[in-house]
C-alpha atoms as a PDB file:
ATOM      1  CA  UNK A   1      40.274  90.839  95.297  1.00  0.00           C
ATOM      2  CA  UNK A   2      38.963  92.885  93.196  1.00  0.00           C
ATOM      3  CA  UNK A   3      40.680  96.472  91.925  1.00  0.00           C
ATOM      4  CA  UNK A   4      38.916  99.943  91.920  1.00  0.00           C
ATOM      5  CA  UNK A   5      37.703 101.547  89.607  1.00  0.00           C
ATOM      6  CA  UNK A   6      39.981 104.246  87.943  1.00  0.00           C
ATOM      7  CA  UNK A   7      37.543 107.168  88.762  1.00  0.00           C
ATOM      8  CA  UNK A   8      37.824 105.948  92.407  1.00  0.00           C
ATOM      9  CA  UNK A   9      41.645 106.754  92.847  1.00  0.00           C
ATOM     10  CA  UNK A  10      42.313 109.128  90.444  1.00  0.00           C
ATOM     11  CA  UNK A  11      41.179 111.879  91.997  1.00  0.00           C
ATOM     12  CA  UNK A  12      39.593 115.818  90.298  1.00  0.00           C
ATOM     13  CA  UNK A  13      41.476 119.127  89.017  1.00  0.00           C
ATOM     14  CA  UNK A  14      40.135 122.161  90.145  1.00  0.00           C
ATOM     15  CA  UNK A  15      38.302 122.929  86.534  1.00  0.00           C
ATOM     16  CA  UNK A  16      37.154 119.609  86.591  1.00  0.00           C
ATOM     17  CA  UNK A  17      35.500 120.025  89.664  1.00  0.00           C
ATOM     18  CA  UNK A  18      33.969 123.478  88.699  1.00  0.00           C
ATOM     19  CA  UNK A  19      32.917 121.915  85.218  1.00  0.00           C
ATOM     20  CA  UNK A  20      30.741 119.093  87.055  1.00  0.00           C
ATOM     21  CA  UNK A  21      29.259 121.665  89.801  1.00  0.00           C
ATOM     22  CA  UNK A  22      28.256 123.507  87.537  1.00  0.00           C
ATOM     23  CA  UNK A  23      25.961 120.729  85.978  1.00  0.00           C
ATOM     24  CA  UNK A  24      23.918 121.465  88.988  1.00  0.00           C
ATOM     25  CA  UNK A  25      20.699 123.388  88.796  1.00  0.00           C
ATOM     26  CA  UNK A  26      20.997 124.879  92.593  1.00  0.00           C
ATOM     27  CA  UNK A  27      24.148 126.810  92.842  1.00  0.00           C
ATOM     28  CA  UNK A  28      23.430 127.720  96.402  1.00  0.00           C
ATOM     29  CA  UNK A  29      23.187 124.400  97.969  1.00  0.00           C
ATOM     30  CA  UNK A  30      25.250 123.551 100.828  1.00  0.00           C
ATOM     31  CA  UNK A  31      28.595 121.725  99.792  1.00  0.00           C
ATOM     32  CA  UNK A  32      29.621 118.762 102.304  1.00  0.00           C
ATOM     33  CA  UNK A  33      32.182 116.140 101.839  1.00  0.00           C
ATOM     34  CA  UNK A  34      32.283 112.135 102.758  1.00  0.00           C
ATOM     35  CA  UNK A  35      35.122 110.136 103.015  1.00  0.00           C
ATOM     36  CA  UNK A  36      33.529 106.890 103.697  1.00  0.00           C
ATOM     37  CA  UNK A  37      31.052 106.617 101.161  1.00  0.00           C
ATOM     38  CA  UNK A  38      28.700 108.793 102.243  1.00  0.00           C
ATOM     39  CA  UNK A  39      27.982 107.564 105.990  1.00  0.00           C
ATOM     40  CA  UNK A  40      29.277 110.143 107.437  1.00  0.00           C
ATOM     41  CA  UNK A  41      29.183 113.742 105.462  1.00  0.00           C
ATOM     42  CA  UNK A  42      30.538 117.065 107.487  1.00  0.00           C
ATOM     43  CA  UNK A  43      30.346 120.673 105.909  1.00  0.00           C
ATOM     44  CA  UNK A  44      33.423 122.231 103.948  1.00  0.00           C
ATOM     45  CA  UNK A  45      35.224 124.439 106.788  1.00  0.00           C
ATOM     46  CA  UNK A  46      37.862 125.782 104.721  1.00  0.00           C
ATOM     47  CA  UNK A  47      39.338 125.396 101.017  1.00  0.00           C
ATOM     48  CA  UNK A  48      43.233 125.479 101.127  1.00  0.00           C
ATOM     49  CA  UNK A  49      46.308 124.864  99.327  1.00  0.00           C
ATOM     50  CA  UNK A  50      49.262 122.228 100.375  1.00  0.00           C
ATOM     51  CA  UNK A  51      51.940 121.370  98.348  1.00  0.00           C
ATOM     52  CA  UNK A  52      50.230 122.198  95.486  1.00  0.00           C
ATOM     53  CA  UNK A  53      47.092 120.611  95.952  1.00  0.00           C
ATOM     54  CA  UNK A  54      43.908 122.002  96.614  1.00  0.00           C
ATOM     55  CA  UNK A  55      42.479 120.815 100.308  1.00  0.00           C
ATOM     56  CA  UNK A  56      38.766 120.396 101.532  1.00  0.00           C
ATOM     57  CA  UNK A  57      39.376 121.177 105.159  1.00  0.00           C
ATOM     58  CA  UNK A  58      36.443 120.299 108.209  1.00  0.00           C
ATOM     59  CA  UNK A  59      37.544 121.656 111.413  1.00  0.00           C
ATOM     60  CA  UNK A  60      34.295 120.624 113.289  1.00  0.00           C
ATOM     61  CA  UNK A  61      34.568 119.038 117.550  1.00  0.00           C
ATOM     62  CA  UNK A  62      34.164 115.718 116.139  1.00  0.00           C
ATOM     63  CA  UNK A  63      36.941 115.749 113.489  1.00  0.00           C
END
């Protein structure tokens, strides 16, 4: 079997996340977030804090 890559696992801080959006030419485009590779994507509802980690919360019917 073969092993993930590291960038799969190892997850984003907050400034790294703001560094790489803001490689993006359209600041206003809608945000939405996958976690099955991209099959299914669902709008960000809510950005939180737990435990000291930043959540990306979707609080749609069909979550």
């Amino acid at each position: 079997m073969l092993s993930e890559p590291s960038w799969v696992v190892r997850g984003k801080t907050i400034r790294g996340l703001i560094d790489e959006l803001m490689t993006f030419d359209d600041l206003d485009m809608q945000v939405e977030i996958s976690v099955d590779g991209g099959d299914t994507v669902r709008p960000i509802s809510l950005v939180g804090q737990d435990e000291g980690k930043c959540v990306l919360f979707y609080f749609g019917a069909d979550a």
